[in-house]
Protein backbone atom coordinates (compact mmCIF):
# COMPACT_ATOMS: atom_id res chain seq x y z
CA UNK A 1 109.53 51.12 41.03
CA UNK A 2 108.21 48.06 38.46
CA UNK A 3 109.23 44.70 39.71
CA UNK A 4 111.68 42.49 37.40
CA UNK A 5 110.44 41.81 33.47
CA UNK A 6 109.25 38.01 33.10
CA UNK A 7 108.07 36.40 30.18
CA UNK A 8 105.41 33.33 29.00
CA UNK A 9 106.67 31.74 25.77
CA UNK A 10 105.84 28.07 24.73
CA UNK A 11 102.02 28.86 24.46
CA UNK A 12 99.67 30.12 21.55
CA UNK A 13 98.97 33.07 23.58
CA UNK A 14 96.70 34.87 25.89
CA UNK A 15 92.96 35.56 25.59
CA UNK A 16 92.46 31.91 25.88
CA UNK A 17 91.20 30.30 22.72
CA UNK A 18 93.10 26.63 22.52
CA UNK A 19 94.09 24.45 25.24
CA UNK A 20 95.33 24.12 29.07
CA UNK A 21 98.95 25.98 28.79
CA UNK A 22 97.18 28.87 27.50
CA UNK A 23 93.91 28.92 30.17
CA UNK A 24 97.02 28.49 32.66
CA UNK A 25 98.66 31.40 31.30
CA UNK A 26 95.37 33.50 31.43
CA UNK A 27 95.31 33.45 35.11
CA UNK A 28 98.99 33.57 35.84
CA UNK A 29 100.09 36.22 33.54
CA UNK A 30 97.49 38.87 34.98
CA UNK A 31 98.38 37.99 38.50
CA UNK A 32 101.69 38.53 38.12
CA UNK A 33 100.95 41.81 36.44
CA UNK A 34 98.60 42.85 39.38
CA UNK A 35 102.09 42.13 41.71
CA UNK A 36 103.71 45.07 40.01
CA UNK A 37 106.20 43.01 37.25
CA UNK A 38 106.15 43.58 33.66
CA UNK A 39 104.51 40.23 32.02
CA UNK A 40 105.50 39.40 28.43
CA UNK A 41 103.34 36.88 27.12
CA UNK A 42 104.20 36.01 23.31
CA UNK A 43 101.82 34.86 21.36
CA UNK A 44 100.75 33.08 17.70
CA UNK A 45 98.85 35.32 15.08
CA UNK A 46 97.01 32.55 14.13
CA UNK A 47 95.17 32.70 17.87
CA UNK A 48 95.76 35.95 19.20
CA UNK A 49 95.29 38.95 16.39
CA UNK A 50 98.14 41.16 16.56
CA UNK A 51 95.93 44.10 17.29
CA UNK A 52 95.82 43.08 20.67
CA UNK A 53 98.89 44.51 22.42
CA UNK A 54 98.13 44.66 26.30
CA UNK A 55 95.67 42.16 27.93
CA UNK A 56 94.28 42.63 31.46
CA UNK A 57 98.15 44.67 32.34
CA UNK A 58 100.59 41.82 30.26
CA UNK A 59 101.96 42.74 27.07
CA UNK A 60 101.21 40.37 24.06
CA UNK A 61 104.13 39.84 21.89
CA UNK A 62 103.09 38.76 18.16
CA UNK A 63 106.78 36.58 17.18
CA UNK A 64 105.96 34.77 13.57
CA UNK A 65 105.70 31.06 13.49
CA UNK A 66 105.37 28.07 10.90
CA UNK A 67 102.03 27.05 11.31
CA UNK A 68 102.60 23.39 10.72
CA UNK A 69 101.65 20.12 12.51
CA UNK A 70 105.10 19.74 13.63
CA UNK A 71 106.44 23.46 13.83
CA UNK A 72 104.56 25.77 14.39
CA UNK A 73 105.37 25.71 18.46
CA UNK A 74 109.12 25.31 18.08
CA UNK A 75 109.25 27.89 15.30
CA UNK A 76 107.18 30.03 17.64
CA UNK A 77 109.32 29.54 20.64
CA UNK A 78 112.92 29.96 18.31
CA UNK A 79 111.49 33.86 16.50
CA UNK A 80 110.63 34.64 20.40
CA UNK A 81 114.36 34.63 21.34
CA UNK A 82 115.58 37.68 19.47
CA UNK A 83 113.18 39.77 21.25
CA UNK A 84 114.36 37.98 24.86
CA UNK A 85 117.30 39.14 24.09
CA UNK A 86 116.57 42.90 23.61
CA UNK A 87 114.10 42.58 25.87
CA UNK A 88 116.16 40.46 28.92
CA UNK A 89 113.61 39.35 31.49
CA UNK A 90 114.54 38.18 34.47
CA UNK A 91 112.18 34.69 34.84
CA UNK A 92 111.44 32.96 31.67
CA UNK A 93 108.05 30.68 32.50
CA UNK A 94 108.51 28.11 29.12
CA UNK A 95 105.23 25.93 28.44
CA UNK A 96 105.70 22.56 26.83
CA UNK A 97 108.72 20.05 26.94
CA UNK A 98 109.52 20.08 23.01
CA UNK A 99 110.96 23.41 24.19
CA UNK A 100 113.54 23.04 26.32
CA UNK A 101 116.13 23.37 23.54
CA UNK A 102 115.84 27.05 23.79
CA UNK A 103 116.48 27.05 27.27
CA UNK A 104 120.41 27.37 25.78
CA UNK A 105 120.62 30.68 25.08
CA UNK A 106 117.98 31.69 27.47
CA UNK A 107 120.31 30.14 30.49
CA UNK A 108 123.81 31.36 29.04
CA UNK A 109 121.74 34.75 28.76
CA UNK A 110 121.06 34.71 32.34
CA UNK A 111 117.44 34.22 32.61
CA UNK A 112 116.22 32.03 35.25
CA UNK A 113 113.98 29.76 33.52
CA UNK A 114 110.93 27.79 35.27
CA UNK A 115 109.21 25.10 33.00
CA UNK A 116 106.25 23.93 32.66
CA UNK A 117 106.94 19.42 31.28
CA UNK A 118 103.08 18.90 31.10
CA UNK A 119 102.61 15.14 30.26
CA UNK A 120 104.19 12.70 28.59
CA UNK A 121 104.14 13.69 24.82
CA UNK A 122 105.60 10.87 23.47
CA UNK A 123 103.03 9.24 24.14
CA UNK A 124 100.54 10.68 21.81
CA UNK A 125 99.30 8.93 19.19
CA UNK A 126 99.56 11.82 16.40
CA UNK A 127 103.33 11.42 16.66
CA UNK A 128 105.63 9.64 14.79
CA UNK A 129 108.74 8.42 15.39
CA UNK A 130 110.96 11.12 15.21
CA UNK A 131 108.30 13.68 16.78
CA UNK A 132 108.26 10.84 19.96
CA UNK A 133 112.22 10.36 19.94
CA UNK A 134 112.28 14.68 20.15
CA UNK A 135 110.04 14.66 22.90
CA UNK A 136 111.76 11.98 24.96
CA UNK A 137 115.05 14.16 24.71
CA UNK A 138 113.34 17.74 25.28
CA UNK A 139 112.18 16.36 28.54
CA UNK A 140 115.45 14.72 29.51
CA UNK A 141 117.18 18.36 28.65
CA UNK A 142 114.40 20.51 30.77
CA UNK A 143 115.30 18.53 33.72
CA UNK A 144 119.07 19.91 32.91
CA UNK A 145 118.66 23.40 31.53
CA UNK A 146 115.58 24.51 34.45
CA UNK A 147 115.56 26.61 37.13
CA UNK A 148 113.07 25.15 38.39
CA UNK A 149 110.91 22.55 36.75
CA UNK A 150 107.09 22.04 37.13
CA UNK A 151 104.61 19.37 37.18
CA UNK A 152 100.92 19.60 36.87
CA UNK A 153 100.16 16.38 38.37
CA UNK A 154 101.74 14.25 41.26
CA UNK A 155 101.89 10.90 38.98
CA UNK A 156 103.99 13.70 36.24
CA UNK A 157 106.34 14.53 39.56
CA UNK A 158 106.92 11.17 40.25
CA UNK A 159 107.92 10.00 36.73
CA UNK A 160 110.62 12.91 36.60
CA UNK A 161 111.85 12.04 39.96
CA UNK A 162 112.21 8.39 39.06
CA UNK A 163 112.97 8.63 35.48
CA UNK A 164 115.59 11.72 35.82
CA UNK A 165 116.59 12.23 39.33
CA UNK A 166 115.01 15.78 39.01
CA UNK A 167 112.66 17.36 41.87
CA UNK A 168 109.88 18.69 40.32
CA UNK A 169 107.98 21.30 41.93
CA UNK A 170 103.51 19.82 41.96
CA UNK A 171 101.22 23.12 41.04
CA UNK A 172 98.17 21.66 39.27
CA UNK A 173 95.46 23.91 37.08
CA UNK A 174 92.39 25.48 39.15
CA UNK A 175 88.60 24.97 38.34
CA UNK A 176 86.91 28.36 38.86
CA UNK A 177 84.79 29.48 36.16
CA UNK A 178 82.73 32.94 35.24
CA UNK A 179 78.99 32.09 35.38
CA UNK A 180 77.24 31.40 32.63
CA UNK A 181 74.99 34.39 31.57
CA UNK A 182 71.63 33.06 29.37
CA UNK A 183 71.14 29.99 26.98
CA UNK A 184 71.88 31.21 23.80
CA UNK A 185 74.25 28.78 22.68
CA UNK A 186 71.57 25.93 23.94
CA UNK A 187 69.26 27.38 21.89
CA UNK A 188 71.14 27.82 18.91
CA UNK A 189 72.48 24.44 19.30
CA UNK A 190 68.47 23.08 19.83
CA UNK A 191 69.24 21.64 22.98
CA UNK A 192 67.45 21.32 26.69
CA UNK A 193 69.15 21.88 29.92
CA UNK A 194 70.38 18.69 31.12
CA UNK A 195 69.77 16.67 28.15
CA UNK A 196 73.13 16.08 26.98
CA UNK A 197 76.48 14.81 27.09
CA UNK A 198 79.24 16.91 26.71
CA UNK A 199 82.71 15.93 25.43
CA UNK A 200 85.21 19.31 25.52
CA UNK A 201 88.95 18.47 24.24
CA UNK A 202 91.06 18.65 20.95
CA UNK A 203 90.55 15.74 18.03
CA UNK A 204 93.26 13.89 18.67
CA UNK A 205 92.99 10.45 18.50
CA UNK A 206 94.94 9.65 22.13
CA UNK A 207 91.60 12.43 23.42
CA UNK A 208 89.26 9.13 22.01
CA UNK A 209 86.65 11.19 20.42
CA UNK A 210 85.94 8.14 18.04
CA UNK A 211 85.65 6.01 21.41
CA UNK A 212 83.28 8.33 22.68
CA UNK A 213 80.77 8.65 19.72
CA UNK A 214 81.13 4.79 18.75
CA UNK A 215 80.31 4.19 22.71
CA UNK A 216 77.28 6.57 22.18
CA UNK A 217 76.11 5.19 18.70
CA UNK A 218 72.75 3.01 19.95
CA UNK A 219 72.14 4.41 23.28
CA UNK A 220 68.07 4.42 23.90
CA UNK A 221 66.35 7.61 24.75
CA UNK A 222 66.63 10.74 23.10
CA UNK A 223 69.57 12.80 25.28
CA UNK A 224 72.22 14.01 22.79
CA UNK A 225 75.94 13.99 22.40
CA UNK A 226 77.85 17.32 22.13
CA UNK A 227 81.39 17.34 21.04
CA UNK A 228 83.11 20.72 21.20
CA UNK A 229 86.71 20.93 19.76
CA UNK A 230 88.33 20.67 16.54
CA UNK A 231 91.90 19.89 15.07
CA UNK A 232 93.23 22.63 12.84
CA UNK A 233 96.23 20.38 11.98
CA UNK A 234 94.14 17.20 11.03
CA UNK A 235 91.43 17.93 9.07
CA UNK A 236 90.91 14.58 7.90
CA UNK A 237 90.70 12.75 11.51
CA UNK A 238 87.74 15.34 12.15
CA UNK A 239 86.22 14.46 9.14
CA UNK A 240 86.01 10.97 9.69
CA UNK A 241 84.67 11.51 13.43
CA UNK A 242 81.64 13.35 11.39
CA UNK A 243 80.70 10.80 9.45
CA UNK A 244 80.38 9.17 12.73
CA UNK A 245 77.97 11.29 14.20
CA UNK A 246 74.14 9.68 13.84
CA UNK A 247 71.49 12.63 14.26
CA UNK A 248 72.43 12.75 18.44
CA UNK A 249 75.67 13.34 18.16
CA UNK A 250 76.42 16.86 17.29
CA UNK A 251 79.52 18.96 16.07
CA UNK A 252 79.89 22.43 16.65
CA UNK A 253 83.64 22.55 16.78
CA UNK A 254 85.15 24.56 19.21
CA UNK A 255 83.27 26.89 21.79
CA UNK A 256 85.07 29.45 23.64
CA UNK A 257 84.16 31.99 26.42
CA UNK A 258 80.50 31.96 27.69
CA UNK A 259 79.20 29.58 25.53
CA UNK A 260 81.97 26.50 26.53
CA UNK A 261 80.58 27.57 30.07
CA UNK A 262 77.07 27.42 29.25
CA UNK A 263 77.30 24.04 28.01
CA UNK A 264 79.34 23.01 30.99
CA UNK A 265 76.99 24.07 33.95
CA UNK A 266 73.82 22.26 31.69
CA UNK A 267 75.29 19.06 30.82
CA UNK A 268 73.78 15.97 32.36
CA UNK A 269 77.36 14.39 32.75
CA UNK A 270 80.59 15.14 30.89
CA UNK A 271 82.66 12.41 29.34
CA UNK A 272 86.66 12.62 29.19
CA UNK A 273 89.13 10.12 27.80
CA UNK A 274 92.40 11.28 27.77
CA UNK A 275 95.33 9.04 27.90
CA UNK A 276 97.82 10.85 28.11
CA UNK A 277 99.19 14.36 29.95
CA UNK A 278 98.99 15.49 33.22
CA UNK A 279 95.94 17.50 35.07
CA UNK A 280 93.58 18.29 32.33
CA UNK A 281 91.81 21.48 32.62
CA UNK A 282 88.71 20.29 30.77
CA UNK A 283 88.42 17.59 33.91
CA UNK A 284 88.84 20.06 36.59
CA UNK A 285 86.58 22.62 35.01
CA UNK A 286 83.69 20.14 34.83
CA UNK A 287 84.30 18.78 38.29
CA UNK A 288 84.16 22.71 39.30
CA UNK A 289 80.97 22.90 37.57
CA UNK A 290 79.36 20.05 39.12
CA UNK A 291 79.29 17.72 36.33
CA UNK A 292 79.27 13.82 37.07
CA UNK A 293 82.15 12.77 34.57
CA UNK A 294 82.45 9.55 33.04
CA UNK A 295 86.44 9.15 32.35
CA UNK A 296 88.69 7.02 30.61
CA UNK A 297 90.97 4.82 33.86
CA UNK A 298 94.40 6.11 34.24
CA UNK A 299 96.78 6.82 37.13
CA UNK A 300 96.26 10.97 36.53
CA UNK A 301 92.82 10.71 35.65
CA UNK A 302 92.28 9.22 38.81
CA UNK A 303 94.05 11.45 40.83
CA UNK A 304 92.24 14.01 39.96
CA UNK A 305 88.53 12.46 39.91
CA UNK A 306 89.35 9.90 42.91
CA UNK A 307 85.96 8.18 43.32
CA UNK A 308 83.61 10.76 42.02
CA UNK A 309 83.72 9.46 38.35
CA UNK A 310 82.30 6.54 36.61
CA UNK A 311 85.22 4.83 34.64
CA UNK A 312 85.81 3.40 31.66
CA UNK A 313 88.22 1.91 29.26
CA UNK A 314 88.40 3.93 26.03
CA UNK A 315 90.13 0.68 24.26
CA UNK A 316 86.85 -0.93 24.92
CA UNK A 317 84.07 1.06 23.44
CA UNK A 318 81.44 -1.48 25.61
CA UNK A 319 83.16 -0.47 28.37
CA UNK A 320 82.18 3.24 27.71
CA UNK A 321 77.95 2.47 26.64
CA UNK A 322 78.04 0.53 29.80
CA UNK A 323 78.98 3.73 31.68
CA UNK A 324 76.36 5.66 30.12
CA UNK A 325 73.62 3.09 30.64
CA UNK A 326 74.69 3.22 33.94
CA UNK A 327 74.26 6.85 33.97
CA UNK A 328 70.79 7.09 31.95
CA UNK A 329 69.83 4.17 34.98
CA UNK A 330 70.80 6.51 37.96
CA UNK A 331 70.18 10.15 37.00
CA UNK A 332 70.04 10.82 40.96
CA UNK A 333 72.70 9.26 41.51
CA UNK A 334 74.56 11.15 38.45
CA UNK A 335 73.92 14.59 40.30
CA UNK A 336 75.23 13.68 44.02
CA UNK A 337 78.29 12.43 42.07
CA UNK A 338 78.73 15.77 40.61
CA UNK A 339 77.77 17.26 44.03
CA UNK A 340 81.02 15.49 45.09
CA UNK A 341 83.14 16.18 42.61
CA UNK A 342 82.53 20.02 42.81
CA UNK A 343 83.85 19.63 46.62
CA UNK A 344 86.69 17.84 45.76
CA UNK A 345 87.83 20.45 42.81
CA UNK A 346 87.09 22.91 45.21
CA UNK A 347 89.29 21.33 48.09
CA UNK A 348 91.64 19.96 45.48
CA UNK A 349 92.36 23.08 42.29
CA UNK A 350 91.87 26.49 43.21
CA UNK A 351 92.93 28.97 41.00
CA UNK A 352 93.66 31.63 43.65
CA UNK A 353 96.11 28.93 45.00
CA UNK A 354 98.03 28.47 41.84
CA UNK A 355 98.19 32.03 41.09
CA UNK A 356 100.12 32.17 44.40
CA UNK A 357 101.98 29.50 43.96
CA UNK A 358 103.56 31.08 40.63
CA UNK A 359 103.50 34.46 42.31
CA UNK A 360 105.73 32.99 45.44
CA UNK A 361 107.76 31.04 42.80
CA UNK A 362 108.81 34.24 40.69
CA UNK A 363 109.17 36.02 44.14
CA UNK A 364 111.85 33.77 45.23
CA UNK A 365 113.71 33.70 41.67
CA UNK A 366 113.55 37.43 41.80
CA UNK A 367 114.25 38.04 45.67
């Protein structure tokens, strides 16, 4: 007999092609799926063609959205409802804080629903004052309308406990990735194992992409800068990061699949500057790869790196060439780093462990 019907909203959907929600739900949704229940993920045309109904045992829901800056997820999240409804799962698993009004209906409805806060979005930089203010409430109300609430990093947990009196439950994102299979992406790009930089991460400003490249701009030697992500809602922010980029510094937007992973496992070090959020994926993949990572200071960036990173302050763009001279200066020491750093992911984010901690999660909710 199936197991009860649960249901992923809140993200752009399942293959993988954005950000961390959606790698999270990638892994979740099919292991849930494998347990015997009936997985709804629903997902945004604009990233997931709606030719593809089933994925890997989860059904892919195609609700329609507004595809602008500011919304395109809650529109998403408010055309998913009607088929809820009709479709009445048991566990709602709801990505992203700006959501939690629609935990309403879902709750008077019934449905047990387990949310996902992330980080602090207000503190994003591509916000403005309203889009901040709606994000400082969202989070307030999840902390109200959850079942259970969920934080991806202990320094996230903490803030909810102190700020809101509300328990979060700690399940971070793992770091396992499919091997790489070839160079064809290095080719195409014209680059050399281990001659590069890598930066991975949307082009938002509070990311520090312009940090990154201004901290690169003059560096002696010949290794190369690769920046992979892009900003469909900003065009004009990724233009300006172009003009930018001298000859080292290349573009190629955003890389999915096997070639993001073939990038990864060559890079000579990979640089990260987040500000804000919780556990960032692109951290804990390149950690799992081995990659020495040169990262922006902050209390969650340091939780997950601990020692094995070479910090920086992205408000300081001297701060940042310093790191990489450091780095050009110690290339042996630059691989035992990432030596480390693959241990401590490995010790640290397993995917098999958060897969089981969402399976024992819906198992309870469900019991």
């Amino acid at each position: 007999m199936p197991k009860a019907k649960i249901a992923i909203l809140g993200t752009r959907g399942i293959p993988a092609r954005y950000g961390g929600f959606e790698t999270l739900v990638e892994n979740i949704a099919p292991s849930l799926a494998l347990k015997g229940y009936q997985v709804s993920v629903y997902a945004r045309k604009r990233f997931v063609p709606s030719s593809i109904k089933w994925y890997r045992g989860v059904r892919i829901v195609h609700p329609p959205a507004l595809p602008t800056k500011y919304l395109d997820t809650v529109s998403h999240t408010f055309f998913c409802l009607p088929h809820l409804f009709f479709h009445r799962p048991r566990v709602a698993i709801v990505c992203n804080a700006i959501n939690a009004l629609f935990c309403i209906p879902l709750r008077i409805g019934g449905v047990k629903v387990v949310f996902n806060v992330d980080g602090l979005e207000w503190e994003r930089r591509k916000w403005n004052l309203l889009g901040r203010l709606a994000y400082r409430f969202s989070s307030w109300l999840a902390t109200r309308l959850s079942t259970v609430l969920i934080a991806d990093a202990e320094v996230i947990r903490t803030f909810y406990k102190e700020k809101y009196g509300k328990e979060a439950v700690f399940i971070p994102y793992g770091h396992e990735l499919p091997a790489a299979e070839g160079l064809g992406t290095l080719e195409q790009l014209g680059l050399q194992v281990g001659d590069y930089y890598l930066f991975v991460g949307r082009l938002e400003p509070e990311n520090n992409p312009e940090a990154i490249i201004r901290g690169f701009t003059g560096l002696p030697g010949e290794r190369k800068l690769v920046v992979v992500g892009d900003n469909p809602y900003n065009r004009h922010f990724v233009e300006r990061l172009r003009t930018l980029a001298g000859p080292r510094v290349l573009m190629p937007g955003a890389i999915y699949g096997n070639g993001y992973h073939e990038l990864l496992n060559n890079a000579f070090a990979v640089v990260q500057a987040s500000e804000v959020g919780g556990t960032h994926p692109a951290l804990v993949e390149a950690m799992g790869a081995g990659r020495a990572i040169l990262l922006h200071r902050n209390p969650q960036n340091e939780e997950v790196a601990g020692e094995e990173a070479v910090y920086f302050d992205a408000a300081d763009p001297a701060s940042l060439t310093r790191a990489y001279l450091w780095c050009e200066a110690h290339p042996d020491a630059v691989r035992a780093m990432g030596l480390r750093a693959r241990e401590r992911a490995r010790e640290r984010y397993s995917w098999d462990k958060v897969k089981a901690a969402y399976r024992n999660l819906v198992e309870n909710l469900t019991a």
